[in-house]
N, C-alpha and C. Protein backbone atom coordinates (compact mmCIF):
# COMPACT_ATOMS: atom_id res chain seq x y z
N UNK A 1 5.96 22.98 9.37
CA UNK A 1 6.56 22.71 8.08
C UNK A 1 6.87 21.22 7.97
N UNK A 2 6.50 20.79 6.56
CA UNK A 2 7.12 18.96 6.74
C UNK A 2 8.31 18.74 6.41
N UNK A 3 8.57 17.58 6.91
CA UNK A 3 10.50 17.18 7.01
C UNK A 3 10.38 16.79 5.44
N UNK A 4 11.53 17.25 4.81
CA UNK A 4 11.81 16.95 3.94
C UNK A 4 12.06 15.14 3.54
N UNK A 5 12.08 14.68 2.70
CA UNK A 5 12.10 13.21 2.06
C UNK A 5 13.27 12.90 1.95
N UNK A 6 14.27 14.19 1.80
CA UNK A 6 15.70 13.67 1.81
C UNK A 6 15.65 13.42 3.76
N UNK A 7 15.62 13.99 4.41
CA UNK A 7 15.35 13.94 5.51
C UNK A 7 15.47 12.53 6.51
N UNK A 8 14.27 12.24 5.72
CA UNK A 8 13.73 10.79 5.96
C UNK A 8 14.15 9.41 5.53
N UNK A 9 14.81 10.11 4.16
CA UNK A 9 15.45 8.77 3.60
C UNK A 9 17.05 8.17 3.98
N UNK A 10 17.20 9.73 4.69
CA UNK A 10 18.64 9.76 5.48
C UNK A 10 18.66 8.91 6.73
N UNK A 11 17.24 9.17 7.40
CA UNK A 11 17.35 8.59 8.98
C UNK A 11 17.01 6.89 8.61
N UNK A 12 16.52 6.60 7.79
CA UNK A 12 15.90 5.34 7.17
C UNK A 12 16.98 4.42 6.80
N UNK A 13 17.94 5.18 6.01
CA UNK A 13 19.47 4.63 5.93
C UNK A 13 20.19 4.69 6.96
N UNK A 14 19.73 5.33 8.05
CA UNK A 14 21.41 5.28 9.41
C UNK A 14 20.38 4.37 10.19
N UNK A 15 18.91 3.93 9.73
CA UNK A 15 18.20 2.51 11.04
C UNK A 15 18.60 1.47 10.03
N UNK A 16 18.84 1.23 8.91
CA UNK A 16 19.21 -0.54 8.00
C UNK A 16 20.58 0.08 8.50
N UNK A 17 21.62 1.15 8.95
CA UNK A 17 22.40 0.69 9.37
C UNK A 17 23.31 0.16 10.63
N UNK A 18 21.43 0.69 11.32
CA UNK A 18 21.97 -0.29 12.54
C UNK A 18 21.48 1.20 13.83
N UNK A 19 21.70 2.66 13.22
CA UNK A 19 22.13 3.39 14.32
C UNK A 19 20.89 3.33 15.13
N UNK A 20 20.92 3.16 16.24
CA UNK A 20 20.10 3.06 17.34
C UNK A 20 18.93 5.10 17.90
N UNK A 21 19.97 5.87 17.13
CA UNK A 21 19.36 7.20 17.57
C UNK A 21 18.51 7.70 16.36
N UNK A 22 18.80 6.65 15.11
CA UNK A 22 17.81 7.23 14.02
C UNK A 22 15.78 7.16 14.48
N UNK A 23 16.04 6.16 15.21
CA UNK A 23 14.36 5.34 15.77
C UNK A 23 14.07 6.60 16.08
N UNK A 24 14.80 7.52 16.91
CA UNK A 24 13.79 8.94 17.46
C UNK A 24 13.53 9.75 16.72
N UNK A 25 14.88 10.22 15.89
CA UNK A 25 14.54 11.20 14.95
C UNK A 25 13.68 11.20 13.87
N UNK A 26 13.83 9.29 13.34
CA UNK A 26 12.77 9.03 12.35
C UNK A 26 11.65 9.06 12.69
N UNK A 27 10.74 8.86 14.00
CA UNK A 27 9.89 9.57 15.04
C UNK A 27 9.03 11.02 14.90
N UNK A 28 10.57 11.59 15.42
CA UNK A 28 10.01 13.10 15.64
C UNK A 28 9.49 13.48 13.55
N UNK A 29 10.43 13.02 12.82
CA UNK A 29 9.66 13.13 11.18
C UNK A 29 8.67 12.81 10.61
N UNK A 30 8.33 11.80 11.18
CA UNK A 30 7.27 11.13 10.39
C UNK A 30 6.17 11.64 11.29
N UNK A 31 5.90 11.10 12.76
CA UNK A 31 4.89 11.20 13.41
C UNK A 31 3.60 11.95 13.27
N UNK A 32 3.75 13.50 12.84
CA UNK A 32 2.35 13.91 12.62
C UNK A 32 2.08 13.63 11.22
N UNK A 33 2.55 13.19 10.40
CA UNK A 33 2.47 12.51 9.29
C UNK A 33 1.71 11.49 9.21
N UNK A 34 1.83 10.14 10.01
CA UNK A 34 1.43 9.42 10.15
C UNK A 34 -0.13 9.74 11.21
N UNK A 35 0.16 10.56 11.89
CA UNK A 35 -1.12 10.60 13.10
C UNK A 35 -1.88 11.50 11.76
N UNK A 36 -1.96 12.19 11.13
CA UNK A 36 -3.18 12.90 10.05
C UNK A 36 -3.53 12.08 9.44
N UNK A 37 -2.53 11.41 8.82
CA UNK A 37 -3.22 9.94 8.25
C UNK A 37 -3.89 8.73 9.18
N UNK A 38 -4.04 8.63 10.09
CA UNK A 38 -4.82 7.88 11.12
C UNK A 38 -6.03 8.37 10.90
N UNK A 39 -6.24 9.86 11.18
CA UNK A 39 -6.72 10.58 11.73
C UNK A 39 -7.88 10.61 10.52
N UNK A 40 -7.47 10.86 9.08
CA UNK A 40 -8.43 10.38 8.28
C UNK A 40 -8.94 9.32 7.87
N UNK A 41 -8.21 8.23 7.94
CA UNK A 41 -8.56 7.35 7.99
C UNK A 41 -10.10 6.52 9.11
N UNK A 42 -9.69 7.40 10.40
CA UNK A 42 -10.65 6.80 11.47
C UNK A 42 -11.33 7.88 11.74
N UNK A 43 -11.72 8.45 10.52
CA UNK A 43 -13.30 9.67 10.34
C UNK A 43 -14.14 8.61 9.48
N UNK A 44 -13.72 7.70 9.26
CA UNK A 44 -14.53 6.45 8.65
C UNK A 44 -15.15 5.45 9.34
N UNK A 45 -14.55 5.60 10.65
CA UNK A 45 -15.02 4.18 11.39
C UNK A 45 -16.37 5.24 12.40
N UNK A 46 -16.29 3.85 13.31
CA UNK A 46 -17.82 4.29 14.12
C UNK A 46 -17.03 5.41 15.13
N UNK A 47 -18.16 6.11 15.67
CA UNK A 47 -17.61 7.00 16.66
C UNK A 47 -17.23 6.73 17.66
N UNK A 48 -17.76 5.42 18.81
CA UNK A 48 -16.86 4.51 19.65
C UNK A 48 -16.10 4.15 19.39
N UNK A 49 -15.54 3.62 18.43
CA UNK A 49 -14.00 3.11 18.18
C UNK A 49 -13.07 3.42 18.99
N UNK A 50 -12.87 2.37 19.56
CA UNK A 50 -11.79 2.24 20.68
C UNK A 50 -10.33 2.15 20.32
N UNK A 51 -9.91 2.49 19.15
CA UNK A 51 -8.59 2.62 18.72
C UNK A 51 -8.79 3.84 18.40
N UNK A 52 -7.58 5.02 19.03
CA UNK A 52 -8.02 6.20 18.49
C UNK A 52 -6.66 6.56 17.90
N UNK A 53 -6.47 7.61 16.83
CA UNK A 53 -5.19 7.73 15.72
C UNK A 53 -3.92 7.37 16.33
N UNK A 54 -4.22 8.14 17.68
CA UNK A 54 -2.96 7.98 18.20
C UNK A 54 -2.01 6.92 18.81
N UNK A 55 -3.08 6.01 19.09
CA UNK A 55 -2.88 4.53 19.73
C UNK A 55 -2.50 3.71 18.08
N UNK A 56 -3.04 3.96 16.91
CA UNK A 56 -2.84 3.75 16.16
C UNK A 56 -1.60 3.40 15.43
N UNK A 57 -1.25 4.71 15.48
CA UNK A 57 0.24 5.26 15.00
C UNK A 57 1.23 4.88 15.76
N UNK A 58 1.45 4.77 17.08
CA UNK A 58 2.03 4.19 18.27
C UNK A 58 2.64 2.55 17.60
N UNK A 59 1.52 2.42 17.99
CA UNK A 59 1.07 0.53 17.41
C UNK A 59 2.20 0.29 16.28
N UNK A 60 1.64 0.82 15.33
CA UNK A 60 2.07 0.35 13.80
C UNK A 60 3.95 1.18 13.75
N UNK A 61 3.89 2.01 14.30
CA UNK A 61 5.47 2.57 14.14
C UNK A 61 6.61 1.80 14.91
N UNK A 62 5.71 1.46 16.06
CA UNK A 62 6.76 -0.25 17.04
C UNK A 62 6.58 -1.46 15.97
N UNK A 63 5.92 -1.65 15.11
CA UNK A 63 5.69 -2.63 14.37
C UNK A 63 6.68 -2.22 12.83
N UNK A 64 6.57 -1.21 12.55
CA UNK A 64 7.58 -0.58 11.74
C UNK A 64 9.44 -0.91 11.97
N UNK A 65 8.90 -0.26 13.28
CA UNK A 65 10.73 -0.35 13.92
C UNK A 65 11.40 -1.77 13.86
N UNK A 66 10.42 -2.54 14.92
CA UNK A 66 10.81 -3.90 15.07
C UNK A 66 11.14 -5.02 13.99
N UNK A 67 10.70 -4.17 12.91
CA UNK A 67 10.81 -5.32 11.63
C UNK A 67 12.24 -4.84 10.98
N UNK A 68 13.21 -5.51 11.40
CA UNK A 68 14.54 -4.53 10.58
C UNK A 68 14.52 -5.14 9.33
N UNK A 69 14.21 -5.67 8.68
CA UNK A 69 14.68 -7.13 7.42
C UNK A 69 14.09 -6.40 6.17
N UNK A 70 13.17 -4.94 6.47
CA UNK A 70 12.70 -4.17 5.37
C UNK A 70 13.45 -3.20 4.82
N UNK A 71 14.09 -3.48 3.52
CA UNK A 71 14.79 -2.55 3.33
C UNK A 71 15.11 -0.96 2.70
N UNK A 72 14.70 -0.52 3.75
CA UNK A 72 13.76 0.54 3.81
C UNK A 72 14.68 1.63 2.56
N UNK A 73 13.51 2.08 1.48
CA UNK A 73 14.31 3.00 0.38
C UNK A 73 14.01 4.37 0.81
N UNK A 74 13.06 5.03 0.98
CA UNK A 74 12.64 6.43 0.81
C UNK A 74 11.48 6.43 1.43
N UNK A 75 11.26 7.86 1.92
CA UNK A 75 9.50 8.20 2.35
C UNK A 75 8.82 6.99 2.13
N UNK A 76 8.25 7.16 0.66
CA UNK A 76 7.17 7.03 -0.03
C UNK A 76 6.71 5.44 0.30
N UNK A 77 8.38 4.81 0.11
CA UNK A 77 8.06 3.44 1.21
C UNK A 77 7.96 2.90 2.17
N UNK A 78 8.90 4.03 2.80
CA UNK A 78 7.74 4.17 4.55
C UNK A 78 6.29 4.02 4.75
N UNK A 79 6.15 5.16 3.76
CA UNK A 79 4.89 5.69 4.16
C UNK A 79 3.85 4.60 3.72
N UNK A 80 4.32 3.59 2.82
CA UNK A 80 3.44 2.54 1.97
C UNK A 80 3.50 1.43 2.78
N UNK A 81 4.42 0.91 3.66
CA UNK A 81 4.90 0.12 4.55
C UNK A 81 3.90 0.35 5.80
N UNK A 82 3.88 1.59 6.10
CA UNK A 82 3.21 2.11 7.37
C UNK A 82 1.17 1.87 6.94
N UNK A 83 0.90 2.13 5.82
CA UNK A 83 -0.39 2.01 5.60
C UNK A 83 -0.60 0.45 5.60
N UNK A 84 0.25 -0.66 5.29
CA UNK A 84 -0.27 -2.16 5.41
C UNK A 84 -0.43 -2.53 6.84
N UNK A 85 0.93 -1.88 7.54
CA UNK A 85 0.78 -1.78 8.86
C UNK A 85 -0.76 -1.91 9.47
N UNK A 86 -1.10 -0.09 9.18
CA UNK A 86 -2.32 0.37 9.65
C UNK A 86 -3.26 -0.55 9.53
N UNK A 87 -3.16 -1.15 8.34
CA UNK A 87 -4.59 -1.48 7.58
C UNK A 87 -4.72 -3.46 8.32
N UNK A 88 -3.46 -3.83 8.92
CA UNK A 88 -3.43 -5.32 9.55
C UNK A 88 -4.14 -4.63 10.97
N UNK A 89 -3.63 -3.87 11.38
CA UNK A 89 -3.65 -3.20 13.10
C UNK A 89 -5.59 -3.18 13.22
N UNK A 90 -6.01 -2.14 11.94
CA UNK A 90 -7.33 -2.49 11.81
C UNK A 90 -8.02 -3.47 11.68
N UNK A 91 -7.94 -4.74 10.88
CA UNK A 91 -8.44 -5.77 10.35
C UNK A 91 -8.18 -6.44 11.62
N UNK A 92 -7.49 -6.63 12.61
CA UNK A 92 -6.95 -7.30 13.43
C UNK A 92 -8.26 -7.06 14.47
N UNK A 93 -8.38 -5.52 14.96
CA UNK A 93 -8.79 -5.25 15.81
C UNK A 93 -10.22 -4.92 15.77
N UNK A 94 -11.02 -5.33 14.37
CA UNK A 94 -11.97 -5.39 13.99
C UNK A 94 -12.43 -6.66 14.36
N UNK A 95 -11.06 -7.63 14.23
CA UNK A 95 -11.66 -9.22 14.18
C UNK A 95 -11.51 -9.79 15.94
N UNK A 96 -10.35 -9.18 16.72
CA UNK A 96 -11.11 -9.37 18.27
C UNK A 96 -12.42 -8.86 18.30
N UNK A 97 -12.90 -7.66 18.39
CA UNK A 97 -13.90 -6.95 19.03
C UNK A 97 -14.94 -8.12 17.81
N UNK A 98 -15.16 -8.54 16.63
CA UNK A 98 -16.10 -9.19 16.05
C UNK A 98 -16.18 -10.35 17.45
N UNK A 99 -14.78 -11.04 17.56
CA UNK A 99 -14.90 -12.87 18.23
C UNK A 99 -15.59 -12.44 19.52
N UNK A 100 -15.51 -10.87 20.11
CA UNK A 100 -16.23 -11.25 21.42
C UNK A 100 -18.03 -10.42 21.11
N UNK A 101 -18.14 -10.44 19.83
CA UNK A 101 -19.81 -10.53 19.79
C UNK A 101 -20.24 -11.44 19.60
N UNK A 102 -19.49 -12.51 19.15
CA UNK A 102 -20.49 -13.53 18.62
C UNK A 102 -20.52 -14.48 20.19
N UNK A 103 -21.79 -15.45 20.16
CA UNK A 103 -22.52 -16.25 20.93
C UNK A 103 -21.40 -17.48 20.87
N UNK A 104 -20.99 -17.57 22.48
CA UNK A 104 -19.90 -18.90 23.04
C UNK A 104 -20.66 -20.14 22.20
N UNK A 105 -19.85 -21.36 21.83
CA UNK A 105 -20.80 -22.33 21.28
C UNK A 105 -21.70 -22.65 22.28
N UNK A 106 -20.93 -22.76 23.53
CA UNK A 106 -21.65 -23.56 24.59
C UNK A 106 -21.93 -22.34 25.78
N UNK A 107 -23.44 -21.37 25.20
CA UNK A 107 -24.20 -20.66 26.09
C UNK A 107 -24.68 -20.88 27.17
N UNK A 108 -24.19 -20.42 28.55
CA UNK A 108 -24.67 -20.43 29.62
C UNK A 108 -26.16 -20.15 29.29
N UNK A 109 -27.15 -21.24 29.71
CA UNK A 109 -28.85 -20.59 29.78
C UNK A 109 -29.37 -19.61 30.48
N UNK A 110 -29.82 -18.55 30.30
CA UNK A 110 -29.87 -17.89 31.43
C UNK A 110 -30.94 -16.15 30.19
N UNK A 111 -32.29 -16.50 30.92
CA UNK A 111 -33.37 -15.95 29.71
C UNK A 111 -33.41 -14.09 30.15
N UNK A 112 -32.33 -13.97 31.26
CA UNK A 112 -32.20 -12.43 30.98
C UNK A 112 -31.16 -12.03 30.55
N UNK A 113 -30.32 -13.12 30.07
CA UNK A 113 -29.05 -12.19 29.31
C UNK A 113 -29.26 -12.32 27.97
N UNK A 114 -28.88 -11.39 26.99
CA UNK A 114 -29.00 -11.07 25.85
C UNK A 114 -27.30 -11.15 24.79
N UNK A 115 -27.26 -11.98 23.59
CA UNK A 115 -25.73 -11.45 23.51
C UNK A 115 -26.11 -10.44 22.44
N UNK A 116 -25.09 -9.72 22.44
CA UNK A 116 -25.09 -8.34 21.50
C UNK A 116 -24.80 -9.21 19.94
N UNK A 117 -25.48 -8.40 18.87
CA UNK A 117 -25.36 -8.08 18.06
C UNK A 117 -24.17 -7.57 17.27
N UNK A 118 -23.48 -8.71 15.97
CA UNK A 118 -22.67 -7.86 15.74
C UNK A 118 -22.30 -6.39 15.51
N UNK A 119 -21.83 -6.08 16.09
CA UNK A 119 -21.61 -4.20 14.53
C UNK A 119 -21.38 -4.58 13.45
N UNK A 120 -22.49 -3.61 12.74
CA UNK A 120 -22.53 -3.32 11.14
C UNK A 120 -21.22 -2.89 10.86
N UNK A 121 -20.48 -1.89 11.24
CA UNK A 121 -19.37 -1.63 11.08
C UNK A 121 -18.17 -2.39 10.78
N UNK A 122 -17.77 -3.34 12.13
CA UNK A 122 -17.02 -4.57 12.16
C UNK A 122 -17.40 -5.40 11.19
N UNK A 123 -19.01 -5.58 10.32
CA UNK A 123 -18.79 -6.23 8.98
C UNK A 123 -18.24 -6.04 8.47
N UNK A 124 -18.38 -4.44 8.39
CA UNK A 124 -18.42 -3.83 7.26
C UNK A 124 -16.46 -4.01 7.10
N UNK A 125 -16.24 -3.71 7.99
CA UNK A 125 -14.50 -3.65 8.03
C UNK A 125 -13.92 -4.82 7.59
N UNK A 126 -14.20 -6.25 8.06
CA UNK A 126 -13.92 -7.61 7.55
C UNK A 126 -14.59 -7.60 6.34
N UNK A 127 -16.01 -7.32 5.85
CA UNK A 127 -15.86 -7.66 4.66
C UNK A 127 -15.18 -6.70 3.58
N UNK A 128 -14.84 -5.68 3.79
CA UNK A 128 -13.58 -4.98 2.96
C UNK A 128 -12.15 -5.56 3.34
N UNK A 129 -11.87 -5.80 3.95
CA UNK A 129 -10.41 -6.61 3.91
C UNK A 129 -10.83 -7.71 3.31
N UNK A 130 -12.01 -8.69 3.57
CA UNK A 130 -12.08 -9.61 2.31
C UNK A 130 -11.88 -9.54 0.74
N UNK A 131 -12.20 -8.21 0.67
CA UNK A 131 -12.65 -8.52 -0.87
C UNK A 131 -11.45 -7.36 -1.14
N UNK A 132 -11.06 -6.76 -0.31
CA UNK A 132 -9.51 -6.27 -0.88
C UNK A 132 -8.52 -7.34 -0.85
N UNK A 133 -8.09 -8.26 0.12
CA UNK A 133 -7.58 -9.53 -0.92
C UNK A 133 -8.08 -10.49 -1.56
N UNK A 134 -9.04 -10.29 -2.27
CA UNK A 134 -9.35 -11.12 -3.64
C UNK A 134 -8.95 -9.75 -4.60
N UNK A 135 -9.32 -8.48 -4.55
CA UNK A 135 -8.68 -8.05 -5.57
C UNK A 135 -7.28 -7.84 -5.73
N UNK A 136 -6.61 -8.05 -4.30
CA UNK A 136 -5.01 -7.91 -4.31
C UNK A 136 -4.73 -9.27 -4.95
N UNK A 137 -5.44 -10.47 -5.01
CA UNK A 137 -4.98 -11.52 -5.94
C UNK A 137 -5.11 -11.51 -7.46
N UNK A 138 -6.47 -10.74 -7.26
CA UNK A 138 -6.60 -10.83 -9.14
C UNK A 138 -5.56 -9.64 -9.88
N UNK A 139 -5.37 -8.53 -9.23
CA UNK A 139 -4.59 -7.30 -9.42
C UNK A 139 -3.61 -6.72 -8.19
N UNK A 140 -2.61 -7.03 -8.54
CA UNK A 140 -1.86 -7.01 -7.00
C UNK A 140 -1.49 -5.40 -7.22
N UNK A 141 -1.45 -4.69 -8.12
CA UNK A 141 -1.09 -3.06 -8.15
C UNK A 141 -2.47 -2.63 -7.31
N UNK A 142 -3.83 -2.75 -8.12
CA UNK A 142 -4.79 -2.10 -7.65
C UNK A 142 -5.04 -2.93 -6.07
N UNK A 143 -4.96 -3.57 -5.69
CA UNK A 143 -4.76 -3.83 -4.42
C UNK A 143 -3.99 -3.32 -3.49
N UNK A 144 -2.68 -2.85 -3.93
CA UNK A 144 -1.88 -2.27 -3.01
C UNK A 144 -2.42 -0.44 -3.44
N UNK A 145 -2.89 0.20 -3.85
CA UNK A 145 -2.64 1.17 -4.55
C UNK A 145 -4.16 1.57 -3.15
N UNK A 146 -5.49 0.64 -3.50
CA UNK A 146 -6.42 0.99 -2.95
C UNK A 146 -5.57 1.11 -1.09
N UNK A 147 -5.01 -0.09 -0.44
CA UNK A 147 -4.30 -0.11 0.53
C UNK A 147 -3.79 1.46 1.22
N UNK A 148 -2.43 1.84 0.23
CA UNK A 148 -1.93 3.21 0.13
C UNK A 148 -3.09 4.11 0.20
N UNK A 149 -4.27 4.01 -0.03
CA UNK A 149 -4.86 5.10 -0.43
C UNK A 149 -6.07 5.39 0.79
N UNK A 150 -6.74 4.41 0.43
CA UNK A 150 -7.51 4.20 1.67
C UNK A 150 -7.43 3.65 3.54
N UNK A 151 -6.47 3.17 3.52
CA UNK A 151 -6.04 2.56 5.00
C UNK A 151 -4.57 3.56 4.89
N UNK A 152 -4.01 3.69 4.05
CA UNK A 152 -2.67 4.78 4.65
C UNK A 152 -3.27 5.90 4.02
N UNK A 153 -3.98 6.69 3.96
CA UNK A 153 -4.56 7.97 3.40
C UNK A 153 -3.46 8.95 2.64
N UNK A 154 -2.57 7.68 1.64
CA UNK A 154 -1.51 8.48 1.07
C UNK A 154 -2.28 9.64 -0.45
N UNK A 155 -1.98 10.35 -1.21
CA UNK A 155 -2.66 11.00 -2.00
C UNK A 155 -2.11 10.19 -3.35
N UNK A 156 -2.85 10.55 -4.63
CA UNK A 156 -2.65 9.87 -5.83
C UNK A 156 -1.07 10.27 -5.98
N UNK A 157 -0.62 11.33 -5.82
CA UNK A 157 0.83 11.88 -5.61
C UNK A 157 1.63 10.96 -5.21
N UNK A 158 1.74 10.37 -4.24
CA UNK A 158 2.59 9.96 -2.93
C UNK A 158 2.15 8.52 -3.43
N UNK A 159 0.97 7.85 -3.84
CA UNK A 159 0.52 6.74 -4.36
C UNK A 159 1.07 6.14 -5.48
N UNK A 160 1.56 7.26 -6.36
CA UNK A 160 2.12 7.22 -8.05
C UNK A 160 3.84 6.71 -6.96
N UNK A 161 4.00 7.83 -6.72
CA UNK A 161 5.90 7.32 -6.66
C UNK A 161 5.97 6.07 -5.50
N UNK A 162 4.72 5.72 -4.67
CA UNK A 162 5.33 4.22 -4.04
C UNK A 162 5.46 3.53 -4.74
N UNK A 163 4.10 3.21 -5.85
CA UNK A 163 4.35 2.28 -6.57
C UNK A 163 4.77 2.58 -8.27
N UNK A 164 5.47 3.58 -8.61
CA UNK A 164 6.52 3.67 -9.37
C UNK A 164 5.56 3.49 -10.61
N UNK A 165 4.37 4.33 -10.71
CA UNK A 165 3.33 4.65 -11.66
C UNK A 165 3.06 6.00 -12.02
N UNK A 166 2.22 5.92 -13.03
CA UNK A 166 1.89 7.84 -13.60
C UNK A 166 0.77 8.01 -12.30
N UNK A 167 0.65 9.29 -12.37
CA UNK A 167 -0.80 9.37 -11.50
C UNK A 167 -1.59 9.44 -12.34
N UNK A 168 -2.13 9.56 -13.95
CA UNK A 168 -3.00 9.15 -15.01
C UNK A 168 -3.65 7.83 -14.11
N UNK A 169 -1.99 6.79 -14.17
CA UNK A 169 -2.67 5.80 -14.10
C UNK A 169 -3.15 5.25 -12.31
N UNK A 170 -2.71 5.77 -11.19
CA UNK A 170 -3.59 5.87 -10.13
C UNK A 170 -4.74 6.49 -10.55
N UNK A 171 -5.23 7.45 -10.84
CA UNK A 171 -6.80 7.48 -11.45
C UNK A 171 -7.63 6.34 -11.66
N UNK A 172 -7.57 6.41 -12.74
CA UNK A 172 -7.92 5.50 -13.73
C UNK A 172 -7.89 3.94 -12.87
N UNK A 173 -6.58 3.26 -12.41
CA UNK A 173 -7.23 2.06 -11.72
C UNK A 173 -7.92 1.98 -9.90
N UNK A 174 -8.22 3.85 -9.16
CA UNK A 174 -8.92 3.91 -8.04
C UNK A 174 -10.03 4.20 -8.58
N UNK A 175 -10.46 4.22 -9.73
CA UNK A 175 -11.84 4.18 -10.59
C UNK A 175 -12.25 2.97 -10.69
N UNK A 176 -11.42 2.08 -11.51
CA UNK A 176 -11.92 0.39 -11.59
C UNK A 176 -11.96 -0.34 -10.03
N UNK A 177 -10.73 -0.15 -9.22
CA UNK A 177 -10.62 -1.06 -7.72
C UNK A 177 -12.09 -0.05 -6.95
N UNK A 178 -12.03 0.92 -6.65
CA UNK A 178 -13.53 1.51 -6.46
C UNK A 178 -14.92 0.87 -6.87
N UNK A 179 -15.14 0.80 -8.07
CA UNK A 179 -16.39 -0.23 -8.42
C UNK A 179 -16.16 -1.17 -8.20
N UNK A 180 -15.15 -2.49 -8.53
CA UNK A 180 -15.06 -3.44 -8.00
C UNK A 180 -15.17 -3.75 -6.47
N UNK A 181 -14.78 -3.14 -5.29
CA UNK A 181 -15.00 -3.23 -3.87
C UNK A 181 -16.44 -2.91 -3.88
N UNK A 182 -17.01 -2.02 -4.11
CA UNK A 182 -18.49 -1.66 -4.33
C UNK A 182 -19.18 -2.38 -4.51
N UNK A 183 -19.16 -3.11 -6.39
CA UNK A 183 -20.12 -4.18 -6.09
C UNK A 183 -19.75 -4.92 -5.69
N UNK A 184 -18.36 -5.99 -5.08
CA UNK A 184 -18.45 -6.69 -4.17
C UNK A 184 -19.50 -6.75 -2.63
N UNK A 185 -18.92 -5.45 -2.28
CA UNK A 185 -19.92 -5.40 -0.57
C UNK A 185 -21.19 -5.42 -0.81
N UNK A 186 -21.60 -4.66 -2.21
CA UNK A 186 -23.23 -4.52 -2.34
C UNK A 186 -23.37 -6.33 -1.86
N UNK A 187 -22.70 -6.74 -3.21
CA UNK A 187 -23.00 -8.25 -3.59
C UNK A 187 -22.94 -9.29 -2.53
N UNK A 188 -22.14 -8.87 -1.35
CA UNK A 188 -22.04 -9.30 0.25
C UNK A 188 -23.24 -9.08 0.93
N UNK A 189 -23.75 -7.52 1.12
CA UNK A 189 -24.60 -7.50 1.77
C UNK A 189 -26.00 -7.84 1.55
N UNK A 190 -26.71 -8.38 0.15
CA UNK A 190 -27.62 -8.89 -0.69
C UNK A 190 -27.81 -9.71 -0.48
């Protein structure tokens, strides 16, 4: 059964106020919450992927905790907080594993070693965080909205009350930020 939102917004208020035993309980609430949302999220990536949900969720919830200065309102901004998280943890760890494909400037010579090839994937991942902040500049809603949606696998539901919209209108602009990322990457990979 899921923890209720009053729940959450209770333990969220006793960590801005300091209590040291909310970190577990806000834990034991959120956690498979957050690990399903990993979990869909990284049915997208390659099947090696060496970050797996759970290392994921780990990651980003110490990164959650450690930041006290957020002042944390309810779920929904947890849960919106926790997907930028996700979505740096990815971009991050897309962009080590990219720096150690590419060729040292200064290559040892040596005509039986080969360097690997980037992954298509790891483009593919940097150039969507590219062109999701150019659209988080031109449209900072549909930027955060695609964020919530796609890197925190929140639903148009849970998407409408983070960012304090109809779900009409989550539709309607994961229709426009959708084509726009689209033909961007086409327009990348061309």
């Amino acid at each position: 059964m899921a923890p209720s939102a009053g729940r959450i917004t209770e333990q969220l208020e006793a960590l801005r106020r300091g209590d040291r035993q909310a970190e577990s309980i806000l834990a034991a609430l959120v956690y498979d919450d957050l690990k399903t949302r990993a979990r869909q999220y990284m049915r997208r990536e390659r099947r090696d992927h060496t970050l797996q949900p759970p290392a994921l969720v780990n990651e980003a919830f110490l990164k959650l905790l450690r930041n006290q200065v957020i002042p944390w309102q309810d779920r929904a901004h947890f849960l919106a907080v926790a997907s930028t998280v996700m979505r740096q943890i990815l971009v991050d760890h897309a962009r080590r594993r990219y720096a150690g494909k590419r060729p040292d400037a200064h290559p040892k010579v040596d005509p039986e070693e080969r360097h690997a090839a980037p992954d298509p994937q790891i483009d593919h991942m940097l150039a969507l965080d590219q062109a999701l902040t150019r659209l988080s500049q031109m449209d900072p809603r549909q930027g955060r909205m695609v964020e919530l949606m796609y890197f925190g696998g929140l639903t148009e539901e849970e998407t409408a009350e983070a960012l304090g919209i109809s779900v009409r209108t989550v539709k309607r602009d994961w229709t426009s930020a959708r084509a726009w990322l689209r033909a961007q990457l086409r327009r990348r990979s061309a």
